[in-house]
C-alpha atoms as a PDB file:
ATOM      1  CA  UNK A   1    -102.264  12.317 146.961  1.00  0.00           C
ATOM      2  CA  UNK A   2    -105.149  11.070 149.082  1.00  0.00           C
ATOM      3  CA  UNK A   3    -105.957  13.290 152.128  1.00  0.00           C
ATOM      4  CA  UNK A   4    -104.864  11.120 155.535  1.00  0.00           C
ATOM      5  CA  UNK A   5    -107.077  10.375 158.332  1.00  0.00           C
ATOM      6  CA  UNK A   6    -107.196  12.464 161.397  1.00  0.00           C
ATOM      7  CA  UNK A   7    -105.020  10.540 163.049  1.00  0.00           C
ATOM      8  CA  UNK A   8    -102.189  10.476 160.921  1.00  0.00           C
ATOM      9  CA  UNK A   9    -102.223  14.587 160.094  1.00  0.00           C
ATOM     10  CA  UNK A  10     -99.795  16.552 161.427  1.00  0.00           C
ATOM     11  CA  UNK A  11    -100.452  20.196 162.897  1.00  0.00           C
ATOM     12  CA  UNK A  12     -97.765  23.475 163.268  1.00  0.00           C
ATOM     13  CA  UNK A  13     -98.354  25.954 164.704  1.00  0.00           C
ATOM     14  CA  UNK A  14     -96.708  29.187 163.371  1.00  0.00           C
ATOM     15  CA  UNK A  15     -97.002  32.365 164.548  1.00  0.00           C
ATOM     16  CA  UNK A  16     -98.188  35.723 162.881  1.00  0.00           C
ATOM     17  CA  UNK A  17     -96.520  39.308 162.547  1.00  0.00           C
ATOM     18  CA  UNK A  18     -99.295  40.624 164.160  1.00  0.00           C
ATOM     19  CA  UNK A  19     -98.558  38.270 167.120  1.00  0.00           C
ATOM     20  CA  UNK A  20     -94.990  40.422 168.055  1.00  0.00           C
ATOM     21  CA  UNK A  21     -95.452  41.973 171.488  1.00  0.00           C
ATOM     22  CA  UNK A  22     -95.522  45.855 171.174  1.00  0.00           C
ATOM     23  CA  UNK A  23     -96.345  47.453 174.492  1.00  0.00           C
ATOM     24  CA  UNK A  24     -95.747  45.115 176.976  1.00  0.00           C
ATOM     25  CA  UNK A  25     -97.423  41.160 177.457  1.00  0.00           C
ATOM     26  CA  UNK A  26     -99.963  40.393 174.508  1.00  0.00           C
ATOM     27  CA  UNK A  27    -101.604  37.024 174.327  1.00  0.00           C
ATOM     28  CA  UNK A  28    -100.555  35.543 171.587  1.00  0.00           C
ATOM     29  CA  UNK A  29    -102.644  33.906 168.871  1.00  0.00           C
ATOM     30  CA  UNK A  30    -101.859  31.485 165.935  1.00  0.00           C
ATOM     31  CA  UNK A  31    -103.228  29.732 163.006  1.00  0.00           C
ATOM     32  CA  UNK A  32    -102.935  26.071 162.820  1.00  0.00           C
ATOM     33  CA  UNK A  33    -101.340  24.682 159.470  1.00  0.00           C
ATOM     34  CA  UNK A  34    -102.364  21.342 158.388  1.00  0.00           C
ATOM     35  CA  UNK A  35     -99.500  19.254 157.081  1.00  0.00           C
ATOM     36  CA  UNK A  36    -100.118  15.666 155.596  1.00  0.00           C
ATOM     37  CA  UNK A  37     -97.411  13.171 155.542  1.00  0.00           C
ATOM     38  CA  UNK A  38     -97.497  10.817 152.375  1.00  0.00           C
ATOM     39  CA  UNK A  39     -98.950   7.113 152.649  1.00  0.00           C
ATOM     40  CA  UNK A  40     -96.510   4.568 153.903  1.00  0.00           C
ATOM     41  CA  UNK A  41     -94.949   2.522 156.250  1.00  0.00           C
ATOM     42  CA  UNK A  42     -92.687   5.291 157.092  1.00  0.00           C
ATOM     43  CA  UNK A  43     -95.244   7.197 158.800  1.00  0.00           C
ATOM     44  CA  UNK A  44     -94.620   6.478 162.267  1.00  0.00           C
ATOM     45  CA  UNK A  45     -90.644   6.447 161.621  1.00  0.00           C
ATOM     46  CA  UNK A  46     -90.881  10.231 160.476  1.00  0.00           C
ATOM     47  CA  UNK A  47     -93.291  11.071 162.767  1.00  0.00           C
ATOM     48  CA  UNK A  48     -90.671  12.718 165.304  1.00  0.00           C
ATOM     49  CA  UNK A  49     -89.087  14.702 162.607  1.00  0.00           C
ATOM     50  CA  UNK A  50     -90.185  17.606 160.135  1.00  0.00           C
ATOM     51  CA  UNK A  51     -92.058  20.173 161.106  1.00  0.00           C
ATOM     52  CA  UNK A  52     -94.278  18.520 163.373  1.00  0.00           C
ATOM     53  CA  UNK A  53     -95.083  15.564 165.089  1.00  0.00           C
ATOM     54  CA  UNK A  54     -97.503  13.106 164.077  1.00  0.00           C
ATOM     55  CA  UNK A  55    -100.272  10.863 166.019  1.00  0.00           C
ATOM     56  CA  UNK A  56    -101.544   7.832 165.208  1.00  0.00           C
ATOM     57  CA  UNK A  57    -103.537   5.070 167.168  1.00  0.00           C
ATOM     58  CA  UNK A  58    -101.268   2.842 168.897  1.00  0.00           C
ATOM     59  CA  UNK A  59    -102.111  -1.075 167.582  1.00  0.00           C
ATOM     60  CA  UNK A  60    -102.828  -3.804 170.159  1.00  0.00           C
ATOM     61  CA  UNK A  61     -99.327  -5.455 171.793  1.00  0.00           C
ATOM     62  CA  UNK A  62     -97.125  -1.980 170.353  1.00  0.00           C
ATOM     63  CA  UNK A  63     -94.656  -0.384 173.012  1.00  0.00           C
ATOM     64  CA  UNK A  64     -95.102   3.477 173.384  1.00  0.00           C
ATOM     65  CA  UNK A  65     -92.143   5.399 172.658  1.00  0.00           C
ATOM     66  CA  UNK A  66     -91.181   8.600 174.068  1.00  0.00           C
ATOM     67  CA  UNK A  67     -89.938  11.114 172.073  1.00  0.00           C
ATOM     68  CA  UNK A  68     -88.238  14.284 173.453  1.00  0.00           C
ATOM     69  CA  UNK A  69     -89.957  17.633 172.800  1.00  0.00           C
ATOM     70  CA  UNK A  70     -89.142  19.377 169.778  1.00  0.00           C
ATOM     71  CA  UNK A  71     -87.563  22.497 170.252  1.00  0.00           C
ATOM     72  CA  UNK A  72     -89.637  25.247 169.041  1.00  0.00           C
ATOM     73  CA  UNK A  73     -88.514  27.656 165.911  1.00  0.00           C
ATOM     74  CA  UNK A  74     -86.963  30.561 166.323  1.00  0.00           C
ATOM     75  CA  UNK A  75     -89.255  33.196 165.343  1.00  0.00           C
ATOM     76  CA  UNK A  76     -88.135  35.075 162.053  1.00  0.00           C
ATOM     77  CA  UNK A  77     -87.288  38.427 162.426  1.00  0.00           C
ATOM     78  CA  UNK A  78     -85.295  36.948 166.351  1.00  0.00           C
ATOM     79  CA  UNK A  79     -86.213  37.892 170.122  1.00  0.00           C
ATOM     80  CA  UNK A  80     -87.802  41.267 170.416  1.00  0.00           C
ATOM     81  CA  UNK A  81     -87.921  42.991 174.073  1.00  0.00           C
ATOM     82  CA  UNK A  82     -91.100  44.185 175.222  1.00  0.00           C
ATOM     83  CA  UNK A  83     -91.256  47.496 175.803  1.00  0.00           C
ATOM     84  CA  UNK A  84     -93.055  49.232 178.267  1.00  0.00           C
ATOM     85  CA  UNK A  85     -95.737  51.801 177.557  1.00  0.00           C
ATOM     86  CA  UNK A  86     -97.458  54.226 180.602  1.00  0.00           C
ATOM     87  CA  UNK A  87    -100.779  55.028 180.002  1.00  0.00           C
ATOM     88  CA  UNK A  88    -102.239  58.118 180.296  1.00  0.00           C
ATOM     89  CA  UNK A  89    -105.488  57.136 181.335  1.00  0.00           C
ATOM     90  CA  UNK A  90    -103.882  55.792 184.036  1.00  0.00           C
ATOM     91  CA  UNK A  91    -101.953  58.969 185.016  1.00  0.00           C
ATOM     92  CA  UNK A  92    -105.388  60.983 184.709  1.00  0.00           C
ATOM     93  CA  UNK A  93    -106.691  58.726 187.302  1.00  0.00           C
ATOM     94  CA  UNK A  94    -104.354  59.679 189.715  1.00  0.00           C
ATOM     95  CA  UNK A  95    -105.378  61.547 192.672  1.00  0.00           C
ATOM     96  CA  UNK A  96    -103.930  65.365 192.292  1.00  0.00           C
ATOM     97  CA  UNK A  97    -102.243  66.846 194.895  1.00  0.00           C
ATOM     98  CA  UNK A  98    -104.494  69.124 196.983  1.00  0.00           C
ATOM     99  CA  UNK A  99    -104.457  71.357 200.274  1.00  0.00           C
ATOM    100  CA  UNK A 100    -101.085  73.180 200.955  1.00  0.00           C
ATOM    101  CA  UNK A 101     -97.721  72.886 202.314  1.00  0.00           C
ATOM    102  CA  UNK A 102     -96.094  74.294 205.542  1.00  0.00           C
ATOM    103  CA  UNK A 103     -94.009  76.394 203.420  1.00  0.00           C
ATOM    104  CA  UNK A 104     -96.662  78.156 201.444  1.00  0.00           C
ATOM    105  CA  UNK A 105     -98.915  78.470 204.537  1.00  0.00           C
ATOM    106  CA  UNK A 106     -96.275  80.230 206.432  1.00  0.00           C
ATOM    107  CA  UNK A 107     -95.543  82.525 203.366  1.00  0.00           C
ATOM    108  CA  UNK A 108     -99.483  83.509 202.830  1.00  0.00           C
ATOM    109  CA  UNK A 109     -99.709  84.155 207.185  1.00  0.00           C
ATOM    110  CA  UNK A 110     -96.651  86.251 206.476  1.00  0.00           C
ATOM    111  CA  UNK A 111     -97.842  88.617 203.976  1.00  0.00           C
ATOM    112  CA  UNK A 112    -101.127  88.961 205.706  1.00  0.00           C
ATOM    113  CA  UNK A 113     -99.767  89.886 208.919  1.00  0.00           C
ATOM    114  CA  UNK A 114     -97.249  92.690 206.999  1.00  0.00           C
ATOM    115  CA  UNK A 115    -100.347  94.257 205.278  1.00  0.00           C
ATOM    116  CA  UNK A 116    -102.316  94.123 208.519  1.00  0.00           C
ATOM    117  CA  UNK A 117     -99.567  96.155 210.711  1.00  0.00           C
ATOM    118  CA  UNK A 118     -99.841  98.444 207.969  1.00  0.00           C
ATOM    119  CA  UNK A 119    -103.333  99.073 206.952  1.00  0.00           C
ATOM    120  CA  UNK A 120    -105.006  98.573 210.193  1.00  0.00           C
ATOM    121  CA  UNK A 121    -103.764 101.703 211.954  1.00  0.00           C
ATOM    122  CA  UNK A 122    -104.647 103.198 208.602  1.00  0.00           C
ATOM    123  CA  UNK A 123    -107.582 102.270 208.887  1.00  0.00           C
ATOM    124  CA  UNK A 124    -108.714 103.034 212.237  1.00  0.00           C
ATOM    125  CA  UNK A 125    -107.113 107.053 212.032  1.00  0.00           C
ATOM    126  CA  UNK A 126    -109.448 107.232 208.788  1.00  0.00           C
ATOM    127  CA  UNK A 127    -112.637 105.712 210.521  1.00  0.00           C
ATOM    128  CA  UNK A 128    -111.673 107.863 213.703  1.00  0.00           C
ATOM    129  CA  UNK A 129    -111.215 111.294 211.279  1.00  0.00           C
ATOM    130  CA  UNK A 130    -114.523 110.887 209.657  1.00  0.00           C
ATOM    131  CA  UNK A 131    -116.082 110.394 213.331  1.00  0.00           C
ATOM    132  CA  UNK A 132    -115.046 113.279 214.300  1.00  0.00           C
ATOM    133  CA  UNK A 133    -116.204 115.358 211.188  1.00  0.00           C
ATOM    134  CA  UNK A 134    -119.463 113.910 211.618  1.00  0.00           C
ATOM    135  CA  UNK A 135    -119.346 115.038 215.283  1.00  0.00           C
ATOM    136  CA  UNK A 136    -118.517 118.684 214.469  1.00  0.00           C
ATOM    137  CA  UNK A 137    -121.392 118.535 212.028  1.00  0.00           C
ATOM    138  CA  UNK A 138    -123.741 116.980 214.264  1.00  0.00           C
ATOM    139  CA  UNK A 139    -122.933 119.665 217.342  1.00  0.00           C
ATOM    140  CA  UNK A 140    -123.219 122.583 214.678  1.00  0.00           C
ATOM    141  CA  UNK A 141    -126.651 121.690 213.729  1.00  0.00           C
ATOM    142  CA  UNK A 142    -127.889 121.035 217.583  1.00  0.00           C
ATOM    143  CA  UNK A 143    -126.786 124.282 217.731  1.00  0.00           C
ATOM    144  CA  UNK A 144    -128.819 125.736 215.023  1.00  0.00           C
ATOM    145  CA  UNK A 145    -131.844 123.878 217.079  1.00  0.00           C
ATOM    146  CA  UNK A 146    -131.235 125.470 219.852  1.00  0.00           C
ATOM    147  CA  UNK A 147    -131.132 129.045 218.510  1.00  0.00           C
ATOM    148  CA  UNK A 148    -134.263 127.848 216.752  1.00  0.00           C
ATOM    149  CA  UNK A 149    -135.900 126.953 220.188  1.00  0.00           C
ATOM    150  CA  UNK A 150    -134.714 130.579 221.515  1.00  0.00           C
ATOM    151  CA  UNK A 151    -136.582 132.362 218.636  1.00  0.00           C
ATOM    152  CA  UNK A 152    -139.316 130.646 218.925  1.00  0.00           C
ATOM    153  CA  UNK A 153    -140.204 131.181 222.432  1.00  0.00           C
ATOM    154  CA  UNK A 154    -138.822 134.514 222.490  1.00  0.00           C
ATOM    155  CA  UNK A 155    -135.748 133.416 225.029  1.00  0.00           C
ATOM    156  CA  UNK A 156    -132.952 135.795 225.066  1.00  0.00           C
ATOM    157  CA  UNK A 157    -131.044 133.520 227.391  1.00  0.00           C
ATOM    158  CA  UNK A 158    -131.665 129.897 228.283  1.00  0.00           C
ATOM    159  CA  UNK A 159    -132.201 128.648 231.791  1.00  0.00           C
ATOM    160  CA  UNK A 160    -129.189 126.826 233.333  1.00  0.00           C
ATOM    161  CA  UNK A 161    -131.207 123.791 233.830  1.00  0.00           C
ATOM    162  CA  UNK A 162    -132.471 123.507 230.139  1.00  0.00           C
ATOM    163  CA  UNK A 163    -131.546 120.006 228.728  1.00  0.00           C
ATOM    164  CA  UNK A 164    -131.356 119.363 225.058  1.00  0.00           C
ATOM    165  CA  UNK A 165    -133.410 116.707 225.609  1.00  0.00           C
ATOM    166  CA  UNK A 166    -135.943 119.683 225.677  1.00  0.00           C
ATOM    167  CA  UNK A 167    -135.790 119.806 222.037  1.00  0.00           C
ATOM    168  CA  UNK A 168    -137.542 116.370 221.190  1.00  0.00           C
ATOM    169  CA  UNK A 169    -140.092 117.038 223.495  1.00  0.00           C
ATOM    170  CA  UNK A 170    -143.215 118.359 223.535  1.00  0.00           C
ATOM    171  CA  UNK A 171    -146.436 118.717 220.528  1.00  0.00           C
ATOM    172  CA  UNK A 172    -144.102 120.508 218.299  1.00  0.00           C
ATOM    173  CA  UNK A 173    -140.376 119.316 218.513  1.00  0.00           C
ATOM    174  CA  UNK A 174    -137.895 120.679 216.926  1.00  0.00           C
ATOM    175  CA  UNK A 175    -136.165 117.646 216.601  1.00  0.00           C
ATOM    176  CA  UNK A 176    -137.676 114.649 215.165  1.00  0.00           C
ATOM    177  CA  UNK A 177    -135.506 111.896 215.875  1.00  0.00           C
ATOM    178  CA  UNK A 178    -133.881 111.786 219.060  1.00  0.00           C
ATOM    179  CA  UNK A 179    -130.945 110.029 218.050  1.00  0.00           C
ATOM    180  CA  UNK A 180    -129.997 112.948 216.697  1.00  0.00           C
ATOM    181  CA  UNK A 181    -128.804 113.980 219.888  1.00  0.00           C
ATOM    182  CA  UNK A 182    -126.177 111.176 219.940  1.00  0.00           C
ATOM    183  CA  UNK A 183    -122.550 111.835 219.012  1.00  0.00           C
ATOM    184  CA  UNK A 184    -120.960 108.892 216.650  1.00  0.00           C
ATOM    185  CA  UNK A 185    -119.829 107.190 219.487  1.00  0.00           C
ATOM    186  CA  UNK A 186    -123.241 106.683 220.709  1.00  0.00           C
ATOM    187  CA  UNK A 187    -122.943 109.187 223.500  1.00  0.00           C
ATOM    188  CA  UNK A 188    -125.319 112.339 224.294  1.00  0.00           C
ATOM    189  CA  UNK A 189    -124.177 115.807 223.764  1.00  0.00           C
ATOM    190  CA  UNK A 190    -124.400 118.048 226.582  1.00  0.00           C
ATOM    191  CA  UNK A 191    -124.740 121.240 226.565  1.00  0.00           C
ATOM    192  CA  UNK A 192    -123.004 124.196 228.791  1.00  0.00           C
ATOM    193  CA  UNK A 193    -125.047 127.153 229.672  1.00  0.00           C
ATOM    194  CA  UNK A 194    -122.655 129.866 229.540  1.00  0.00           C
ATOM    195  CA  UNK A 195    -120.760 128.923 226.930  1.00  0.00           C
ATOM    196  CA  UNK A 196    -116.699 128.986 227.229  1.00  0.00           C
ATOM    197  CA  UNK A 197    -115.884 128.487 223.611  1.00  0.00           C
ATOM    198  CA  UNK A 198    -118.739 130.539 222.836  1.00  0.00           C
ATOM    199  CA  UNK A 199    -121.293 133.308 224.672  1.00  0.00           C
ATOM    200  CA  UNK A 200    -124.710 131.675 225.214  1.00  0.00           C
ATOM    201  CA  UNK A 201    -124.143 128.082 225.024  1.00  0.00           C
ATOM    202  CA  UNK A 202    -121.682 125.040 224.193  1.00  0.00           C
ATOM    203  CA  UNK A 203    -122.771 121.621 222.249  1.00  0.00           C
ATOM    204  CA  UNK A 204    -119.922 119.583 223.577  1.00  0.00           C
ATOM    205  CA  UNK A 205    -119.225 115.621 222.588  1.00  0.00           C
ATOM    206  CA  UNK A 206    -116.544 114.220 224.472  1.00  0.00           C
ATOM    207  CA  UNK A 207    -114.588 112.549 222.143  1.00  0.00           C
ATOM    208  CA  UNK A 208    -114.135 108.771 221.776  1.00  0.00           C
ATOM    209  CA  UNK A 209    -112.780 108.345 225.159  1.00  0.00           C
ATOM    210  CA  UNK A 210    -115.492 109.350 227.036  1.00  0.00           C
ATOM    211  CA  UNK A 211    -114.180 112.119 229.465  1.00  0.00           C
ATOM    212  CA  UNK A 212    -114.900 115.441 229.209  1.00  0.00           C
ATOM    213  CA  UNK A 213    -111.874 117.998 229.618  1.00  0.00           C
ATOM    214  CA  UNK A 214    -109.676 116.453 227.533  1.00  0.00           C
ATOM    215  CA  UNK A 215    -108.114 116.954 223.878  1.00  0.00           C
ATOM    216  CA  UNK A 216    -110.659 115.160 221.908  1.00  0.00           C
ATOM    217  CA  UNK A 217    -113.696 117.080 223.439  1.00  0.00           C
ATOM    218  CA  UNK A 218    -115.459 118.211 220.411  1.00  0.00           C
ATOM    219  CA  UNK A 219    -117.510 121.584 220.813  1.00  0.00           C
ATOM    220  CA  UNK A 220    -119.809 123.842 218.930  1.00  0.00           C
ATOM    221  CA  UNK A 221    -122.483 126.503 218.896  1.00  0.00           C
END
């Protein structure tokens, strides 16, 4: 059979299994199929039918005839539904949720504030002990300083005016660092000349509130 010219060829288009949609819209492709229809008169009778639809030049003084569209074939394994796929890259993209909510926030001020009432006064009686220990330790060894001072000039009994002060004075001190004569509370010890808690003397601190005569006065010698 001779091959037709272009004009009298007829082209179907059928679609491929790899076409199907799988996840979602795909763009479908397709291979175009060549079809010849044999030499004839008949060519432009049969040119509606078949599997295609043939084209020829129209000849001078021929009507044009309209044909109505072929329906298209059914594909062969019927209608498939697309399904719908999420992708995951897509769900990594999303923003994740950050900061807190008003129920958490109240929860976390909650527990704070319970172990606050109840380590805080902890807390402070523990600092306040060891202030006071250090106190007693720091009057005992003002004190020894003063005995020192005694023996050393050959005083049996100190003046009423003497001053502890006294002790950080001079070419020779016996103290070296004056704040030595600070209680923890960064207050100076005094000293009572005679003593009431003892003969000689008294190295008193007055406590961490400050007033002397009351229950927190801290003494030594």
């Amino acid at each position: 059979m001779a091959a037709l010219p272009a004009a009298h060829r007829v082209t179907w288009t059928q679609p491929r299994l790899g076409d199907m949609p799988c996840y979602g819209p795909v763009a479908r492709r397709s291979t175009p199929i060549s079809i010849q229809q044999p030499e004839g008169p008949d060519t432009a009778q049969h040119s509606g039918h078949g599997l295609g639809s043939a084209t020829r030049e129209r000849q001078p003084g021929e009507r044009s005839v309209v044909r109505p569209a072929r329906a298209r074939a059914p594909h062969p394994f019927g209608v498939i539904p697309a399904m719908t796929f999420r992708n995951p890259a897509r769900r990594s993209r999303r923003p994740h949720r950050a900061g807190f909510t008003l129920l958490e926030i109240i929860i976390a001020v909650t527990i704070v504030a319970i172990l606050a009432a109840v380590i805080v006064p902890r807390l402070a009686g523990w600092i306040g002990k060891a202030k006071t220990d250090r106190a007693k330790a720091d009057a005992a060894t003002l004190a020894k300083q003063v005995e020192l001072y005694m023996t050393k000039y050959g005083v049996s009994r100190l003046p009423s005016g003497f001053a502890l002060e006294t002790l950080a004075d001079g070419d020779d001190p016996m103290l070296r660092n004056r704040k030595q004569l600070l209680d923890p509370w960064d207050r100076p010890f005094e000293i009572r000349i005679p003593g009431q808690t003892n003969i000689d003397f008294d190295i008193i601190s007055v406590g961490e509130d400050g007033e002397l005569g009351t229950p927190d006065d801290i003494i030594g010698g």
